[in-house]
Protein backbone atom coordinates (compact mmCIF):
# COMPACT_ATOMS: atom_id res chain seq x y z
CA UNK A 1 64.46 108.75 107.08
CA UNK A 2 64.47 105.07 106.24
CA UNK A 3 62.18 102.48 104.23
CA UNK A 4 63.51 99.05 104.65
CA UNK A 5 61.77 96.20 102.07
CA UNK A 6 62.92 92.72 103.59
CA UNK A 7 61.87 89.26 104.19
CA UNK A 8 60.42 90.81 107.26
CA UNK A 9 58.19 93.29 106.02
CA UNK A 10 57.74 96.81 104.60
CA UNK A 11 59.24 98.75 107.68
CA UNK A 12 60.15 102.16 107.49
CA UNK A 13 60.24 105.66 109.83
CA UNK A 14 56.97 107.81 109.82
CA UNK A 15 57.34 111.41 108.42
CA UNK A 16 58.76 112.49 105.18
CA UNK A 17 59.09 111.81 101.54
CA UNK A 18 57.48 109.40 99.50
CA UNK A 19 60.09 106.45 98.61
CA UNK A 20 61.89 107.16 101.53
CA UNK A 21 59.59 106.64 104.03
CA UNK A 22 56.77 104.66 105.24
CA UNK A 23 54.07 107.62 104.67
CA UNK A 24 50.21 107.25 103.24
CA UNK A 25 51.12 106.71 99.35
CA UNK A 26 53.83 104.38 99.84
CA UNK A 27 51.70 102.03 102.71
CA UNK A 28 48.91 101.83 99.57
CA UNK A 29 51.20 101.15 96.98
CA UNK A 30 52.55 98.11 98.75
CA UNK A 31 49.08 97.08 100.59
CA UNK A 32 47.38 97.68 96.79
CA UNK A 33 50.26 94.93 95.72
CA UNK A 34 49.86 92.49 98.22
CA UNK A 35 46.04 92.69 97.82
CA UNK A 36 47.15 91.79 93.88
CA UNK A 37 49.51 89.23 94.52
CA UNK A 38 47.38 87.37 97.72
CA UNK A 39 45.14 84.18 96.19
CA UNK A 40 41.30 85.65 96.38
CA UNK A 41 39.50 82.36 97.80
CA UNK A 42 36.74 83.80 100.49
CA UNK A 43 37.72 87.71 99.41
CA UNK A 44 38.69 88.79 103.43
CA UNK A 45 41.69 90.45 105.22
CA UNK A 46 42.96 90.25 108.89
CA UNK A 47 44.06 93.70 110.23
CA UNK A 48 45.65 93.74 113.45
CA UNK A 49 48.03 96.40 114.58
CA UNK A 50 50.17 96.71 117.86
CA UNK A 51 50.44 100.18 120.32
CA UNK A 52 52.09 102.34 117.98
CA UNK A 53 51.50 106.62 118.12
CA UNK A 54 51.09 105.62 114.15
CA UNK A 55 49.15 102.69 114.07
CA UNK A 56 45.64 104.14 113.68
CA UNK A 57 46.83 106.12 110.95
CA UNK A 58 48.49 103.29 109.24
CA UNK A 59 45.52 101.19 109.66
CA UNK A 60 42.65 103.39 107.96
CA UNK A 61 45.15 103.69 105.09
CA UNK A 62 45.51 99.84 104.89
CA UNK A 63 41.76 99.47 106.08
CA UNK A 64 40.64 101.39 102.96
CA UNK A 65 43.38 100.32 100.57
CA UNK A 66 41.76 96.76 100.95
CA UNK A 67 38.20 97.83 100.72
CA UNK A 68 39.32 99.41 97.56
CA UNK A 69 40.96 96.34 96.11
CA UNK A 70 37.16 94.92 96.99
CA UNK A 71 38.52 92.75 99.86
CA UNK A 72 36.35 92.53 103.05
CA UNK A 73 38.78 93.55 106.26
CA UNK A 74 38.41 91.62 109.67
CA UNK A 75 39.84 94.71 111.45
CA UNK A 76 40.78 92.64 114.59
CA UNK A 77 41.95 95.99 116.37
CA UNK A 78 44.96 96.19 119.47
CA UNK A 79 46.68 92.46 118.78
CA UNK A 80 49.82 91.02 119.14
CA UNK A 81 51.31 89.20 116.73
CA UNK A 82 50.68 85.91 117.05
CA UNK A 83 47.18 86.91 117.62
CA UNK A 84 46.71 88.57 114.30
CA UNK A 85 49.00 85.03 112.44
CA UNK A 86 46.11 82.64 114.75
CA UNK A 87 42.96 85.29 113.64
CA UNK A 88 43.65 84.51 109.94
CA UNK A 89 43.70 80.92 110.13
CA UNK A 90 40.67 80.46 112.93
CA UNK A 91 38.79 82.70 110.40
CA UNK A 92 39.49 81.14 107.10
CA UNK A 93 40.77 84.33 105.70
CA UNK A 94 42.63 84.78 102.73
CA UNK A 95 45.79 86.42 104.47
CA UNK A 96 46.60 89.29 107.22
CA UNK A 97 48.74 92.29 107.66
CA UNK A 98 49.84 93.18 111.12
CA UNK A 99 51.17 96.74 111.44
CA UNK A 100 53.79 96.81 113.61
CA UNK A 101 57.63 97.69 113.72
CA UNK A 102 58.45 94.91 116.37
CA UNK A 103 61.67 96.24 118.93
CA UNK A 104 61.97 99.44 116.40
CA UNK A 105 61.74 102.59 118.18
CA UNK A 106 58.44 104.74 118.21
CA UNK A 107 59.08 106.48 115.09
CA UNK A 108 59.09 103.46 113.35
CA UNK A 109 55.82 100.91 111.81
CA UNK A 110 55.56 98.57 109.41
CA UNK A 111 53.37 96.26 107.44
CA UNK A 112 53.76 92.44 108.00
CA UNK A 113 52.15 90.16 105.35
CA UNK A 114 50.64 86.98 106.06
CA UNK A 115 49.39 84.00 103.61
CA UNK A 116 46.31 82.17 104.18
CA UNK A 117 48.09 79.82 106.76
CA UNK A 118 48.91 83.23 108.93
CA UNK A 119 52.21 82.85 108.25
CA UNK A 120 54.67 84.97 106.64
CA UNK A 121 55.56 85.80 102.87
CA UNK A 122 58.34 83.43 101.50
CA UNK A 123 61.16 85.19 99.79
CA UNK A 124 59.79 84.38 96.98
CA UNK A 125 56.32 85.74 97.96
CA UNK A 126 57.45 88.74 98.78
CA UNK A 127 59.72 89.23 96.22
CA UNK A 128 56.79 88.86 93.84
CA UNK A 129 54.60 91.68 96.30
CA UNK A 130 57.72 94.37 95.93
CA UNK A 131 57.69 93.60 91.78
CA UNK A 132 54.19 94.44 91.54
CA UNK A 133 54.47 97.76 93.75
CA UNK A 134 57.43 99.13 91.35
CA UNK A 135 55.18 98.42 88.31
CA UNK A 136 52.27 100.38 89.87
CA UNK A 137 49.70 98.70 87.55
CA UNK A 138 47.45 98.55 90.01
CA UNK A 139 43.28 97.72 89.18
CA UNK A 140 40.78 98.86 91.92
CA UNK A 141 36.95 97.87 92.37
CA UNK A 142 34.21 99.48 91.12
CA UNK A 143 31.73 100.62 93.64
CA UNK A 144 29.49 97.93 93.40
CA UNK A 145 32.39 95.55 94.21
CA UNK A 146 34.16 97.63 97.18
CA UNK A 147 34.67 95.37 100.09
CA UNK A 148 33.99 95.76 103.78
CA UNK A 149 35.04 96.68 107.14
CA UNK A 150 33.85 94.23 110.15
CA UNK A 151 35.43 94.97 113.76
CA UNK A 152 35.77 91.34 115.59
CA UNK A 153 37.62 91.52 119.54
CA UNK A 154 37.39 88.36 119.78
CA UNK A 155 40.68 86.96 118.92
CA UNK A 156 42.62 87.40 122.37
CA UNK A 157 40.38 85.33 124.35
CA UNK A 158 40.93 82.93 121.39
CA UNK A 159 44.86 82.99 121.60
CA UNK A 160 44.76 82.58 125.14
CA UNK A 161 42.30 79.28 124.87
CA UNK A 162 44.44 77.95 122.19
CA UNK A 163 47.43 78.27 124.69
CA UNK A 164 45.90 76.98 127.28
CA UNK A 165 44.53 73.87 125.64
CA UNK A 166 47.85 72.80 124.42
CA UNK A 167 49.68 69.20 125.47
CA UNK A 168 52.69 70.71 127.21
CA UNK A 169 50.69 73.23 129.04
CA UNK A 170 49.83 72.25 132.28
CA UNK A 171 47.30 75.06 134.09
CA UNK A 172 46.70 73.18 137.00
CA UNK A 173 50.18 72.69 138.22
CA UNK A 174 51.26 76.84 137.53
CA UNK A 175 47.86 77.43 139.33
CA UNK A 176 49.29 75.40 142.54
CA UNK A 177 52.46 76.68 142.23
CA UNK A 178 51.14 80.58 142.74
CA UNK A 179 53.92 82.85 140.57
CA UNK A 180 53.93 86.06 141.46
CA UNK A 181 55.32 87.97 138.14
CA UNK A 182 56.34 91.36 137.27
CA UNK A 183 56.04 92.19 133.45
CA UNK A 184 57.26 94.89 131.07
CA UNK A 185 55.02 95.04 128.38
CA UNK A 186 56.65 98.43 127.22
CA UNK A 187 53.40 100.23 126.29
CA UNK A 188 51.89 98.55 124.00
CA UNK A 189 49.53 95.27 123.45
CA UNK A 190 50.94 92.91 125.73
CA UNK A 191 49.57 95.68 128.83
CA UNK A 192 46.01 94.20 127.14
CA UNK A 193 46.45 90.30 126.67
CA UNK A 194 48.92 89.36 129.08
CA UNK A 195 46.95 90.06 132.21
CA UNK A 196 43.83 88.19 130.48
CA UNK A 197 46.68 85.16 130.13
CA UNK A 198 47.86 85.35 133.39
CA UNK A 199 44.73 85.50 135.65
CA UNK A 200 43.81 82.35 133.39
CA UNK A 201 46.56 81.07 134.61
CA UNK A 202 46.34 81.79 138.43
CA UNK A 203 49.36 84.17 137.59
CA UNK A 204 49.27 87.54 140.68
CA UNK A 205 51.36 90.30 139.25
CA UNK A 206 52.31 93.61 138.92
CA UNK A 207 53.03 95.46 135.19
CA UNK A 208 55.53 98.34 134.46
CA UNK A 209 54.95 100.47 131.39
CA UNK A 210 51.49 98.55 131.32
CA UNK A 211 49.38 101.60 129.17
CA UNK A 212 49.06 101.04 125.90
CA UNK A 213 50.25 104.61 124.73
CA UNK A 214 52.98 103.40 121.84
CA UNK A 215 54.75 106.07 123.79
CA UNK A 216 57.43 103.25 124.77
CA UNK A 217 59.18 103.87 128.25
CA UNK A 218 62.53 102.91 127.03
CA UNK A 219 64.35 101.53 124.15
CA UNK A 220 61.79 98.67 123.01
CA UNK A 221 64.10 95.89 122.03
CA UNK A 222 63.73 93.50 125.37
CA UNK A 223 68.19 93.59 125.71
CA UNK A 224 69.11 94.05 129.16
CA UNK A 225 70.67 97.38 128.60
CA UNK A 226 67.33 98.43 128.28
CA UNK A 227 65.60 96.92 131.03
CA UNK A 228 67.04 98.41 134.10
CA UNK A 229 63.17 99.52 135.31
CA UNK A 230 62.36 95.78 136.18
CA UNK A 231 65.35 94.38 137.06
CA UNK A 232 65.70 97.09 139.94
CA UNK A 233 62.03 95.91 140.65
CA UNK A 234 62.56 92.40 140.74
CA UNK A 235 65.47 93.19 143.09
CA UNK A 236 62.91 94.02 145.72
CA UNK A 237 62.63 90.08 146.00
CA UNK A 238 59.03 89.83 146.35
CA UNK A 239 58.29 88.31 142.23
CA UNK A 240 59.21 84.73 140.84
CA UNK A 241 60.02 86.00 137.86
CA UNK A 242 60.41 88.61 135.64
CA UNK A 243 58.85 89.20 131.76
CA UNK A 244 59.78 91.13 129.25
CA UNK A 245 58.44 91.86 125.93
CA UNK A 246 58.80 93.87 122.42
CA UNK A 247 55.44 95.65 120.96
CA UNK A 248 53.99 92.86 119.21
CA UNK A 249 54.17 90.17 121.68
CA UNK A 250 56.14 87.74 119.64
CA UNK A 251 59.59 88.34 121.77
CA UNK A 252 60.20 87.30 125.00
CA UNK A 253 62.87 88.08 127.85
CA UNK A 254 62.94 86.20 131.46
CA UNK A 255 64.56 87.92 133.97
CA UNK A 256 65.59 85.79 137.62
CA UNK A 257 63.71 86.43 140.95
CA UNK A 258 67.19 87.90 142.07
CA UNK A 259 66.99 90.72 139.42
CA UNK A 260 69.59 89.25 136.74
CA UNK A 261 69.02 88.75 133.34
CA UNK A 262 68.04 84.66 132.33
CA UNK A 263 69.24 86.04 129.25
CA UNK A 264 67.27 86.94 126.06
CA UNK A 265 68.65 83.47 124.14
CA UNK A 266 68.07 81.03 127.03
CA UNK A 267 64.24 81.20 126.45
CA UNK A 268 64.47 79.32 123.52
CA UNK A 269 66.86 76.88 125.14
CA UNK A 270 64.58 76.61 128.79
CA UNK A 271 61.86 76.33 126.88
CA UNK A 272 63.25 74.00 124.39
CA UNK A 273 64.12 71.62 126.95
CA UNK A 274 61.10 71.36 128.33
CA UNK A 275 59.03 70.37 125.53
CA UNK A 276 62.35 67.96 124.46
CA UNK A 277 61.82 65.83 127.65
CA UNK A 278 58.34 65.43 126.62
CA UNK A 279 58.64 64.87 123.35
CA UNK A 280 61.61 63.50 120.80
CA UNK A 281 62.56 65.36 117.91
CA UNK A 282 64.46 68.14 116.04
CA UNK A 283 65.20 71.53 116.45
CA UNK A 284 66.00 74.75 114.49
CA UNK A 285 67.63 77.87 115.46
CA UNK A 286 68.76 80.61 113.62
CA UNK A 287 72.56 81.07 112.52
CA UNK A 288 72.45 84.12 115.17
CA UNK A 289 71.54 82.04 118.06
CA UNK A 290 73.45 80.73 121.07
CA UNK A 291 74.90 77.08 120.70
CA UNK A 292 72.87 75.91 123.62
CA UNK A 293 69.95 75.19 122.16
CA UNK A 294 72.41 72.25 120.34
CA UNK A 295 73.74 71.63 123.10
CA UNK A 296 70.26 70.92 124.95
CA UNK A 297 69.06 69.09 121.88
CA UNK A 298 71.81 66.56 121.49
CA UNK A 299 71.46 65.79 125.58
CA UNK A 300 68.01 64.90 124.47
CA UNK A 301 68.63 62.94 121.64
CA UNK A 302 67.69 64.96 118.97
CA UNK A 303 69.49 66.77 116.09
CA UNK A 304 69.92 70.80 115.30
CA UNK A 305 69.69 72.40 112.54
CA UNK A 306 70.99 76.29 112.01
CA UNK A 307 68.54 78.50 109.68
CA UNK A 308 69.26 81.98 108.26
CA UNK A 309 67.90 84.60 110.00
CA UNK A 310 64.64 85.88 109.47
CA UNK A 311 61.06 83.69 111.06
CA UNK A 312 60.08 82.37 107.65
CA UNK A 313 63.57 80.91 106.90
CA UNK A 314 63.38 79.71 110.51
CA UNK A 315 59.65 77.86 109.95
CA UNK A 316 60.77 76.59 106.13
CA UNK A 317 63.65 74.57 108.37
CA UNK A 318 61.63 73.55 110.96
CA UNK A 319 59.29 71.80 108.35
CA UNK A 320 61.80 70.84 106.19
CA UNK A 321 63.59 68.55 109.46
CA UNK A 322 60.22 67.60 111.36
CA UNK A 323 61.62 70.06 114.54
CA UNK A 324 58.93 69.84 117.81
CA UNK A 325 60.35 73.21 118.54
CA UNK A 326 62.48 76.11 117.45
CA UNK A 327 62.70 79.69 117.32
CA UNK A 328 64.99 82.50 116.97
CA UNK A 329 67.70 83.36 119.62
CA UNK A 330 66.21 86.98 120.20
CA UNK A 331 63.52 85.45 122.56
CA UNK A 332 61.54 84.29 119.78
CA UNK A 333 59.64 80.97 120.58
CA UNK A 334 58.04 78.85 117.87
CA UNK A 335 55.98 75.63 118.67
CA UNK A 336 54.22 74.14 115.69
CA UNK A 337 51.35 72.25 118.30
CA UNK A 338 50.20 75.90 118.03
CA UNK A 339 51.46 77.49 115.05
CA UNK A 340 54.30 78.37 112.63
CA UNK A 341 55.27 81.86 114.31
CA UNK A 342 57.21 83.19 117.42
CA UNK A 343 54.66 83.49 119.93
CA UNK A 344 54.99 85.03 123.42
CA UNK A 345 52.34 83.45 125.42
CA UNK A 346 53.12 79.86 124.03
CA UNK A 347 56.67 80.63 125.40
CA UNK A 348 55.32 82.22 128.81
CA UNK A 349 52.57 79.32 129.49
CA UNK A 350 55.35 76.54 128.25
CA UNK A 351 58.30 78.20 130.45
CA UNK A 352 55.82 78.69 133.86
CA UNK A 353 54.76 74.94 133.45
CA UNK A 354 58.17 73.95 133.64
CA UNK A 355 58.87 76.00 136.41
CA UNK A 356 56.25 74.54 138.11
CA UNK A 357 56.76 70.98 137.59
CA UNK A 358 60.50 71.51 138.60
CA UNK A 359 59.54 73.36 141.65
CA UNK A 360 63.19 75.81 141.65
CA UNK A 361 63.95 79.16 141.16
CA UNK A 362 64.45 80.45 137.89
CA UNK A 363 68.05 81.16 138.65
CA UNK A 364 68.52 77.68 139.99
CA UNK A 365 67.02 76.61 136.31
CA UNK A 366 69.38 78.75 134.46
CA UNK A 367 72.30 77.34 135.82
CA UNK A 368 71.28 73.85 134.52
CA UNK A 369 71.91 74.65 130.94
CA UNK A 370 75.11 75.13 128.94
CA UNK A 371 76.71 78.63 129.91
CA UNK A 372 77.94 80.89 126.90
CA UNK A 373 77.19 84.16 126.76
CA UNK A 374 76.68 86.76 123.40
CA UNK A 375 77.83 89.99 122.56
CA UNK A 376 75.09 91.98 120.28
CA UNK A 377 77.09 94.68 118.21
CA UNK A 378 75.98 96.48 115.69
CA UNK A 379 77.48 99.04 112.63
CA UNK A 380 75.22 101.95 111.71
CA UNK A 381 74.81 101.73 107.89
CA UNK A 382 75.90 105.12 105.97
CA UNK A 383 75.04 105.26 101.80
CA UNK A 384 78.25 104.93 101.25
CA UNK A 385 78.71 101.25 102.93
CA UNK A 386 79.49 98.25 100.56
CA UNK A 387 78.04 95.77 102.24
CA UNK A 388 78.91 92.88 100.47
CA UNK A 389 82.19 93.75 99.64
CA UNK A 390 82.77 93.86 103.64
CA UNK A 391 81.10 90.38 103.78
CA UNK A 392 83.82 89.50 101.12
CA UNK A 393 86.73 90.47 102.87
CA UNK A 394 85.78 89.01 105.93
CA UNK A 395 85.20 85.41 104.39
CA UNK A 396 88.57 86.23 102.57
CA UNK A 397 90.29 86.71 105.89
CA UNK A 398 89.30 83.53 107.45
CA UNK A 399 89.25 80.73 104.35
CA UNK A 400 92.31 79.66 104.93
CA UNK A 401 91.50 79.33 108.52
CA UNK A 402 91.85 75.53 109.40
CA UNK A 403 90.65 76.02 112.53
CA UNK A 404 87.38 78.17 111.14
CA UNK A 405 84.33 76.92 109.20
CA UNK A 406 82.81 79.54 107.27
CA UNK A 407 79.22 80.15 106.38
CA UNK A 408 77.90 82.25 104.02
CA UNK A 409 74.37 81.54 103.61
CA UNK A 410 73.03 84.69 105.44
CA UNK A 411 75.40 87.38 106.17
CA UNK A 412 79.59 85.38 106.85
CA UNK A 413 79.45 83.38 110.21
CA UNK A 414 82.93 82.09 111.15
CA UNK A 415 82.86 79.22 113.25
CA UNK A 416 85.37 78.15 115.79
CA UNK A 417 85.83 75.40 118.33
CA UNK A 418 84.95 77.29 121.04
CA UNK A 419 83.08 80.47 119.80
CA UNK A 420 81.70 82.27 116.97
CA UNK A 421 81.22 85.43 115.08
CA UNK A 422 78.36 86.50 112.82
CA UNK A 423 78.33 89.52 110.19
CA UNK A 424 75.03 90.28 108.44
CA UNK A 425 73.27 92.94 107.31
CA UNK A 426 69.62 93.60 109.19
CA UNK A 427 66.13 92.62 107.95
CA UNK A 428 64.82 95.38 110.07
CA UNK A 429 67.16 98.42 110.48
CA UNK A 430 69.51 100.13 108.09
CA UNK A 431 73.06 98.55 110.27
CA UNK A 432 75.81 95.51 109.84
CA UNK A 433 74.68 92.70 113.17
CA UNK A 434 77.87 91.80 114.68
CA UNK A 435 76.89 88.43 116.78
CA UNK A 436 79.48 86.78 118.53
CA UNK A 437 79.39 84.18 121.33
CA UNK A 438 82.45 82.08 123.54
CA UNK A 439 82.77 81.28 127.00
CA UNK A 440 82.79 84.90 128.55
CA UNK A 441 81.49 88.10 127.44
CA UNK A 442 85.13 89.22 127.55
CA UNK A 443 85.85 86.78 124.86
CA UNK A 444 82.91 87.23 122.67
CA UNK A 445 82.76 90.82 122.67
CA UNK A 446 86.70 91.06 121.72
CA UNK A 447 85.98 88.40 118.65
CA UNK A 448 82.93 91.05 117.78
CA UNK A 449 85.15 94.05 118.11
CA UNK A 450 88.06 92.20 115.84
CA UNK A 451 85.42 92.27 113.00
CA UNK A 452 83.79 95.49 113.51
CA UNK A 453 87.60 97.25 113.23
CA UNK A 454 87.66 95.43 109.62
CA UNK A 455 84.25 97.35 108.56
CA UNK A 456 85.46 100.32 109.87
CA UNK A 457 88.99 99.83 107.83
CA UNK A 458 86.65 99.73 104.48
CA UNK A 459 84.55 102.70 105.33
């Protein structure tokens, strides 16, 4: 059984003991704290949850949590992310929680927390949340002064407008060009709001794993390992292209009308280069993404700007360097013209619209960017692993290295020439990341293996 308490969330397994778990007393000891720490200004919640088994639990506990700390809920119901980010700003509230678990596994949920702007905690912000849960001096409304519950479905069509109506998004062209799509939207809220996007978008297509059960068909994370369902169906030749996406609907995979992977961190890049043709400036990814997205952004003229992982540290970049676009390299698209979070159906709408106005295949398209390719490793954690002193060694090992450039600002990445290698330890599930990229998966994966045998030595 795992809680995890991170920059990304309260995320733990469902089931078990208290402390050690994300169960009923722990999700209102940390809602009760956020609902503390969250600036009262017009006294109302967003609530929006994604396909989990779990989520309807979780929500009436966080539902009535709130009403207890006297704040009126916007329960916004089956929402993606970015939905739930969007709701809280379009309705002026004072902040949101979105309970979901992203690519974890069914067992999992968490709770997300949003500010005001529907964007997530700083680390400082949530710091401040996970103090005031371990004091437990907690102060609830009197009955007079109990807040509300008010259902509202109207936030999807909303999204979907707001996507529609940007700049770079070009509806008539992907309406001429007539894609015909198959999508993966692994049982869970994308089976609702991605066909609503698509017919808006004069989209045909088919959807595997399209019922929103939370009873996920395979492995959620959208890595091709575990997406052999659609790639055998895009095989069949008669679809444009393929999508993929996690639970929430704020990571997205492309897969090629020939039934090969575009490759989880070229939708950044594609998508990247599309809105850098149209419009000069910066971009941010983070330290665990592919060098491509540099790559694409120096061709344009622009300048790049690594981030440590995790969206917020990602958005606190982008702001800090003025970036038109940037994102993480696990399929997560971020285009301030819209909003401050990774958003699938910005990326989808942006990606189709170049596609369209390019008029090639989308394998044709991949082969026009910078080829590297990334191994994805990882180190389950035991109680017994010392992280840091692993991170120590392995900046140790390479300091000295005049061919390396070592960073240690999240995790140790150890920079070479021609590839990379990334240690850290996960916002999101109790294991070491191992991230390493060169020319061939052959390369990269050896470089990933090298550092994995020096964890293993220390265990």
């Amino acid at each position: 059984m795992t809680l995890i308490k991170s920059i990304s969330g309260i995320r733990g397994t469902i089931g078990g003991s208290t402390g050690d778990t994300l169960n009923p007393l722990d999700i209102v000891k940390f809602t009760t704290a956020y609902a503390t720490f969250i600036p009262r200004k017009t006294g109302k919640i967003v609530v929006g949850r994604d396909g989990r088994i779990s989520g309807p639990m979780v929500r009436d506990v966080v539902c009535g949590t709130l009403v207890g700390m006297g704040f009126d809920v916007l329960d916004i119901g089956y929402a993606s992310t970015p939905t739930t980010e969007l709701a809280v700003r379009m309705s002026g509230a004072d902040g949101g929680i979105i309970i979901t678990a992203s690519h974890n596994p069914r067992q999992w949920n968490a709770l997300k927390l949003l500010n005001n702007e529907g964007e997530f905690l700083t680390a400082a912000d949530g710091a401040r949340v996970l103090e005031i849960a371990e004091k437990e001096d907690f102060h609830y409304a009197e009955v007079d002064k109990l807040g509300k519950v008010t259902i509202d479905d109207s936030f999807d069509q909303r999204h979907i407008q707001s996507v529609l109506d940007l700049r770079l998004v070009d509806v008539e062209a992907v309406r001429k060009a007539g894609f015909k799509v198959c999508v993966d939207s692994i049982n869970s809220v994308g089976g609702i709001i991605l066909p609503r996007l698509l017919d808006e978008l004069g989209v045909s297509y088919k959807f595997l794993n399209g019922e929103v059960t939370g009873d996920f068909a395979h492995n959620p994370e959208p890595l091709e390992k575990n997406l052999q369902g659609i790639m055998d169906e895009m095989k069949t030749g008669q679809y444009d292209l393929g999508i993929v996406v996690d639970p929430d609907v704020d990571r997205l995979a492309f897969i090629s009308e020939d039934g090969t992977m575009f490759g989880e961190e070229y939708t950044l890049v594609s998508v990247a280069d599309y809105v850098l043709s149209q419009t000069a400036g910066n971009t941010v990814s983070n330290l665990s993404s592919t060098r491509a997205l540099r790559d694409v952004t120096e061709r344009h003229g622009g300048k790049y700007t690594a981030a440590a992982v995790g969206e917020v540290n990602v958005t606190t970049k982008m702001k800090e360097v003025n970036a038109v676009i940037g994102g993480e390299g696990n399929g997560g698209v971020i285009y301030p013209e819209s909003h401050y979070g990774r958003d699938a159906l910005v990326g989808i709408a942006l990606f189709l619209t170049s596609l369209a106005k390019k008029g090639c295949k989308v394998s044709e398209l991949r082969k026009t960017f910078p080829d590297y390719q990334i191994a994805k490793n990882r180190i389950d954690l035991t109680p017994e692993t010392d992280v840091d002193a692993i991170l120590v060694k392995v900046k140790e090992m390479f300091a000295k290295d005049s061919t390396a450039q070592v960073n240690d600002i999240d995790g140790v990445k150890i920079d070479f020439p021609d590839r990379w290698v990334h240690l850290r330890k996960s916002n999101t599930e109790p294991i070491i990341r191992v991230y390493s990229e060169a020319a061939t998966m052959e390369q990269a994966d050896e470089l990933g293996k090298q550092l994995m045998q020096v964890v293993y030595d220390m265990q």
